[in-house]
Protein backbone atom coordinates (compact mmCIF):
# COMPACT_ATOMS: atom_id res chain seq x y z
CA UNK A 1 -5.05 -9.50 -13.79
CA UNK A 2 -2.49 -8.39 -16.61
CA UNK A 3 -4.71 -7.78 -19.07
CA UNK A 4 -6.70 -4.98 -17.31
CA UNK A 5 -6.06 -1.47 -18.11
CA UNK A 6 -3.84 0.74 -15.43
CA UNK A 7 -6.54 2.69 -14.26
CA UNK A 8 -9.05 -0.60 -13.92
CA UNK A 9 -6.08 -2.45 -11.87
CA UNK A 10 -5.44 0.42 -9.58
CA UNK A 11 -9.20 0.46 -8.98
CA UNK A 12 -9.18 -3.11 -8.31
CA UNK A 13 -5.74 -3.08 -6.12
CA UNK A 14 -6.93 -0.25 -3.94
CA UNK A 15 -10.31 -1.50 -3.31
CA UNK A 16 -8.82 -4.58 -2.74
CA UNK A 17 -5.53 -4.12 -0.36
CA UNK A 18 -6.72 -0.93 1.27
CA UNK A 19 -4.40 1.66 2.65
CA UNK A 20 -1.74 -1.30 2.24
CA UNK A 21 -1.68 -0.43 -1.20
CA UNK A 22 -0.36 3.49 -0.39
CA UNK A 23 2.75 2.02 1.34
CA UNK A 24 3.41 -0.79 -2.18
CA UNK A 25 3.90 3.19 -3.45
CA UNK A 26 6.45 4.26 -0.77
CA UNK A 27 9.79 5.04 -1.75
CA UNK A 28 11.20 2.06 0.64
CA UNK A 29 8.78 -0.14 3.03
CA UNK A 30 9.45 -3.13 5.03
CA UNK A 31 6.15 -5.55 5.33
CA UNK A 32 5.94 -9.26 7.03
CA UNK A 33 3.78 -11.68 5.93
CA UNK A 34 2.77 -14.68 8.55
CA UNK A 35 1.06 -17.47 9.33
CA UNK A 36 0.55 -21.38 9.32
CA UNK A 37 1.89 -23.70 6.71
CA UNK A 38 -0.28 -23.80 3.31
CA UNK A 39 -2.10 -20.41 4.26
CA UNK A 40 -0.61 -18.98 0.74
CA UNK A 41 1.96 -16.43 2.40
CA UNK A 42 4.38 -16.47 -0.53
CA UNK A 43 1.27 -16.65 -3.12
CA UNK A 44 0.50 -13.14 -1.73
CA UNK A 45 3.57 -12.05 -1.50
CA UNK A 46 4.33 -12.32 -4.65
CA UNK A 47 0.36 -10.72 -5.56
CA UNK A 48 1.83 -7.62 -3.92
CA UNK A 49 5.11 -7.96 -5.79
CA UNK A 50 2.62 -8.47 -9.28
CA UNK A 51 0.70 -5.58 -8.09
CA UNK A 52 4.01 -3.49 -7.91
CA UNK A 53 4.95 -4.01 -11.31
CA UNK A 54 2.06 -3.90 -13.20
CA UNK A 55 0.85 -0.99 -11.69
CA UNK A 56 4.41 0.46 -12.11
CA UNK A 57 5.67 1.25 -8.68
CA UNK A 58 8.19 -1.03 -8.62
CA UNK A 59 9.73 -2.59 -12.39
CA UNK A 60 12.93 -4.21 -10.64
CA UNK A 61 12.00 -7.29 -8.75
CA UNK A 62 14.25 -9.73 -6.91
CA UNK A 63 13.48 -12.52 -4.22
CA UNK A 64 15.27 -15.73 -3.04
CA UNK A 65 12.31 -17.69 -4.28
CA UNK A 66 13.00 -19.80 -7.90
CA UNK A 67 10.60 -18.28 -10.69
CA UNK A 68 10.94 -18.15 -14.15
CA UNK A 69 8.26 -14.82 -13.97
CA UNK A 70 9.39 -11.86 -16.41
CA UNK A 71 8.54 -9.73 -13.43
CA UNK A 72 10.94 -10.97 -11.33
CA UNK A 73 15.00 -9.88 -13.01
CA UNK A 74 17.03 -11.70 -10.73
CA UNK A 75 17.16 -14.59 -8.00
CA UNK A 76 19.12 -13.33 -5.53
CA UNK A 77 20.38 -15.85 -2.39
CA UNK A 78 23.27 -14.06 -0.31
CA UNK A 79 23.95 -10.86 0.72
CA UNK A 80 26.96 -9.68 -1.08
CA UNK A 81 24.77 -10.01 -4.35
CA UNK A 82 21.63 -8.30 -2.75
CA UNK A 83 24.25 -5.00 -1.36
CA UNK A 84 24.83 -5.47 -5.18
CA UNK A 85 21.17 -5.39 -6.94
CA UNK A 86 20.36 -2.30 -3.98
CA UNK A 87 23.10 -0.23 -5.84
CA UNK A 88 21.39 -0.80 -9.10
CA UNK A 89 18.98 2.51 -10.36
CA UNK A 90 15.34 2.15 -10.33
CA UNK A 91 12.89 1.40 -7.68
CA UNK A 92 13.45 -2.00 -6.55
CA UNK A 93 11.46 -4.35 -3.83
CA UNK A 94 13.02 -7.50 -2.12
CA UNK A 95 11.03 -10.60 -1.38
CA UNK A 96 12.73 -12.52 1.13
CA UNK A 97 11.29 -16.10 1.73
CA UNK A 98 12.00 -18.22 5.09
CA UNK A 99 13.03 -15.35 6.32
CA UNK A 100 12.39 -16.58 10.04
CA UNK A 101 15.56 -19.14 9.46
CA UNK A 102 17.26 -16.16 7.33
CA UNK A 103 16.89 -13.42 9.72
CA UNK A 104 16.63 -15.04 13.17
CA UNK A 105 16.78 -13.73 16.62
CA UNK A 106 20.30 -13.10 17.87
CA UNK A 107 22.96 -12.07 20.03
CA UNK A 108 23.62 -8.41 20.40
CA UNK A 109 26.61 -7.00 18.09
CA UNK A 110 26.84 -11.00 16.37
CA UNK A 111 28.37 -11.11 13.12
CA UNK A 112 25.24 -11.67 12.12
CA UNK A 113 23.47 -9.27 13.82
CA UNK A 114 25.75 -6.37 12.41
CA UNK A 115 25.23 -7.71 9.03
CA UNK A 116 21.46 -7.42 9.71
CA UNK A 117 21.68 -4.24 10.73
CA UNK A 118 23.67 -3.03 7.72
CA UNK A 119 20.51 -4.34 5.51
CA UNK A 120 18.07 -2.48 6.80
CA UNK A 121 20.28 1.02 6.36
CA UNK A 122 21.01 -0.35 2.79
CA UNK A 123 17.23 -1.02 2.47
CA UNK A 124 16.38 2.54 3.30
CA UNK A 125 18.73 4.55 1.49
CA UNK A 126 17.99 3.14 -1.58
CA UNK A 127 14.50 3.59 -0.94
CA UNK A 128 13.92 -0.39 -1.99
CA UNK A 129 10.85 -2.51 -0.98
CA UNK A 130 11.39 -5.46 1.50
CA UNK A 131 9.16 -7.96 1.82
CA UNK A 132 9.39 -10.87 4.61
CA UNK A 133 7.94 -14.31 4.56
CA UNK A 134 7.76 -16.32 7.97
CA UNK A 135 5.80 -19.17 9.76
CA UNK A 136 5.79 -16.41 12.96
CA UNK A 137 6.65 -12.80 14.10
CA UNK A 138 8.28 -14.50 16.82
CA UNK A 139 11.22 -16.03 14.58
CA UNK A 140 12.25 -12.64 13.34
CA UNK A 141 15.00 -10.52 14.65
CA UNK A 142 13.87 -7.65 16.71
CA UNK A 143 15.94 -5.03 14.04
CA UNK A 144 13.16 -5.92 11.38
CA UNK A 145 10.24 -5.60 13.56
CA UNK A 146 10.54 -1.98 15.11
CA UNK A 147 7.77 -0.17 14.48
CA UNK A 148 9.66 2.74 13.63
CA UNK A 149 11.15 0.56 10.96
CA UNK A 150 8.60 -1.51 9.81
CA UNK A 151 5.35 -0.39 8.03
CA UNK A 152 3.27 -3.73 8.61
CA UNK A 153 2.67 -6.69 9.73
CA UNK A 154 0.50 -8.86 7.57
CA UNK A 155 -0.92 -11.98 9.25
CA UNK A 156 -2.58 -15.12 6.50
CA UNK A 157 -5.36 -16.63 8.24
CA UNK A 158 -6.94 -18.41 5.12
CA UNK A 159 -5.52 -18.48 2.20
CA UNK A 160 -7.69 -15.78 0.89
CA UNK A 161 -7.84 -13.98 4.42
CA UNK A 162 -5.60 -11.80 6.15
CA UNK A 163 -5.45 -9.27 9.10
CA UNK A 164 -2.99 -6.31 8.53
CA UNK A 165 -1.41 -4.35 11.27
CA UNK A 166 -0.71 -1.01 9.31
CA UNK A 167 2.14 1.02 11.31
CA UNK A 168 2.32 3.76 8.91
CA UNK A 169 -1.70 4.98 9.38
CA UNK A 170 -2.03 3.42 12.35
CA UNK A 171 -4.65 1.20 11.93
CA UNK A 172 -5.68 -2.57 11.73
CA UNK A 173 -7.98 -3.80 9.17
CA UNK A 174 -8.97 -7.49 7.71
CA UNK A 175 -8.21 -8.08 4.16
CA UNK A 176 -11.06 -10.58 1.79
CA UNK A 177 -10.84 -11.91 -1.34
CA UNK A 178 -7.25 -12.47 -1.57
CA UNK A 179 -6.29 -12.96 -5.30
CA UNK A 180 -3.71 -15.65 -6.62
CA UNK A 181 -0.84 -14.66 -8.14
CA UNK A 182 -0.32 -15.11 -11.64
CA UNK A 183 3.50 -15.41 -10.61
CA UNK A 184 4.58 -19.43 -11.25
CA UNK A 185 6.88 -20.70 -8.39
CA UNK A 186 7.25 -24.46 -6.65
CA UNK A 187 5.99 -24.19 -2.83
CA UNK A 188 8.52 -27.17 -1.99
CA UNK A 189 11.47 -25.52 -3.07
CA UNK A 190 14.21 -24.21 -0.31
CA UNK A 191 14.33 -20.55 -0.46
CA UNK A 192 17.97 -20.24 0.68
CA UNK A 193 19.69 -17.10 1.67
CA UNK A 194 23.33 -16.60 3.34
CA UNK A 195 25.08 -13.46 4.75
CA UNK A 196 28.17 -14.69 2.73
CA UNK A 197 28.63 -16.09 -0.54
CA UNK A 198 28.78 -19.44 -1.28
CA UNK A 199 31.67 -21.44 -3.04
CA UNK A 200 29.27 -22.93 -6.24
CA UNK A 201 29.10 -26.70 -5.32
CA UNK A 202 31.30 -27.50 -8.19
CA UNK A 203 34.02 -26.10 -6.72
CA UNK A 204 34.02 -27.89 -3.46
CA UNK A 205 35.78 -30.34 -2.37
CA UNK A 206 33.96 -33.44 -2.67
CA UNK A 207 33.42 -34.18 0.98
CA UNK A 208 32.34 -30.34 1.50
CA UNK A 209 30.02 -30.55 -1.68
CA UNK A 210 28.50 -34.06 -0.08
CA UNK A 211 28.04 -32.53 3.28
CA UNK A 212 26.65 -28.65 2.26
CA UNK A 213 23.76 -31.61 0.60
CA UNK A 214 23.25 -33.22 3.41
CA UNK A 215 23.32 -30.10 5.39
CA UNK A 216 20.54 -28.63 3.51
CA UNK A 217 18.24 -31.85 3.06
CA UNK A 218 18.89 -34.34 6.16
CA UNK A 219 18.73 -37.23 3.30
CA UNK A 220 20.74 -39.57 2.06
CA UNK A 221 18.60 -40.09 -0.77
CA UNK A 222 19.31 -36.27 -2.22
CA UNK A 223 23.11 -37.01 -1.60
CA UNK A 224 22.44 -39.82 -4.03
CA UNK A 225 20.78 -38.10 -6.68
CA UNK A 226 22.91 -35.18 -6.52
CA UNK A 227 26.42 -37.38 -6.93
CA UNK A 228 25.43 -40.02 -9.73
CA UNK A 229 23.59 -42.74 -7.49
CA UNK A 230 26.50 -42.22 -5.05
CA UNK A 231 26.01 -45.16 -2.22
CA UNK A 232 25.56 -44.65 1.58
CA UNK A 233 28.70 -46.15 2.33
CA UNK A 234 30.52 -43.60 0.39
CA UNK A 235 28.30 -40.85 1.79
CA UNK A 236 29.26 -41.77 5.73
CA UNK A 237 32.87 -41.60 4.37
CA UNK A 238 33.29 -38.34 2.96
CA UNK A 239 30.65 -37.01 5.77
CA UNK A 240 33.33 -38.73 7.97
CA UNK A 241 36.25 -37.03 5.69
CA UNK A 242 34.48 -33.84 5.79
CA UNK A 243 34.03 -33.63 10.28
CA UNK A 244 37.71 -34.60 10.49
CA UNK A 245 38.96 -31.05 8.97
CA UNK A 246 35.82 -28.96 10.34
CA UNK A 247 35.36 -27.38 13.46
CA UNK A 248 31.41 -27.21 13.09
CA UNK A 249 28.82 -30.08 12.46
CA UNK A 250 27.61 -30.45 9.01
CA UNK A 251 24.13 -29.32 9.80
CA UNK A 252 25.52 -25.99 10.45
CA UNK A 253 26.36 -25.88 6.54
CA UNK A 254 30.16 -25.51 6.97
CA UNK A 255 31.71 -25.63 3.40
CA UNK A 256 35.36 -26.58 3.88
């Protein structure tokens, strides 16, 4: 697709994405992509984030996904950094992947919640792009999904098929065709993303470092790999070491 000229590519974009395309153009626009495992949601989110840039509405891109794309300036995973990047000049668009575990249903007035709430103002005023990956609608906080807020909804059915619920012109349309991205990124990477900034792992204390590991993978065998062949006896003890001076469970990613 890079090698077409501008006025080709916006030919072929909005023949191709429809009125979906006009909101890509937007100063700021929230979209969700869903569906089933291995329907290519993050393949077309990224298309739309390709689309962006090489048709010039949007030339900073950042995303919680690892890619080594020269469309895509920064990975960004928490969101002190993110407040950070918005801040920046330039017309900017956010892809946020998992974002069902990232921005979950909660509690009114949470932590959280507030924090949540804060992102979508930031989002706004500096007119930036957000773009949300999920398995289901239903796994998203309710703040993201207003449809005063939102612009739409986009659900994969095949990985070259989607249905888009289009807030902004009101209207619901099937989209065909669906192109791959040209964008490089590993489907089986972890797309993390925390409201506060981690300690780096190297500056853990062991037992913290072994159990923030085994927080994130459930396996023994990544503990391993990630501390120089460490054995499972050793793992149990600094898990053990790690419980005794923390009030929450590993698997809730406690650091220490």
């Amino acid at each position: 697709m890079q090698h077409l000229k501008i006025d080709n590519l916006k030919q072929i974009v909005f023949a191709s994405l429809g009125s979906l395309a006009s909101i890509l153009n937007r100063d700021g626009f929230i979209i969700f992509i869903s569906g089933a495992k291995e329907k290519g949601k993050t393949d077309f989110a990224l298309f739309l984030a390709e689309c962006c840039f090489l048709l010039g509405f949007r030339k900073h891109i950042a995303t919680n996904i690892k890619t080594d794309s020269y469309m895509v300036e920064a990975q960004i995973t928490n969101l002190p950094d993110l407040r950070k990047w918005l801040r920046s000049s330039g017309r900017k668009l956010f892809i946020l992947d998992e974002a069902g575990k990232h921005l979950p249903k909660m509690r009114f007035m949470t932590e959280k919640n507030i924090e949540i709430m804060e992102l979508i103002q930031l989002i706004r005023h500096y007119d930036c792009g957000l773009i949300g990956i999920a398995p289901s609608d239903k796994f998203i906080d309710s703040n993201f999904l207003n449809t005063d807020i939102i612009d739409a909804r986009i659900k994969k059915i095949l990985k070259h098929k989607a249905i888009v619920k289009d807030y902004l012109h009101n209207e619901t349309y099937f989209l065909l065709g669906i192109e791959k991205t040209s964008i490089k990124f590993n489907s089986k990477d972890i797309a993390e993303f925390s409201i506060h900034k981690k300690t780096p792992l190297d500056e853990l204390p062991k037992c913290c470092a072994v159990a923030r590991i085994y927080a994130q993978t459930g396996s023994y065998k990544a503990v391993s790999k990630a501390f120089n062949n460490m054995n499972n006896k050793e793992i149990r003890r600094y898990l053990r070491k790690h419980l005794k001076h923390s009030e929450l469970p590993i698997t809730s990613h406690q650091e220490g």
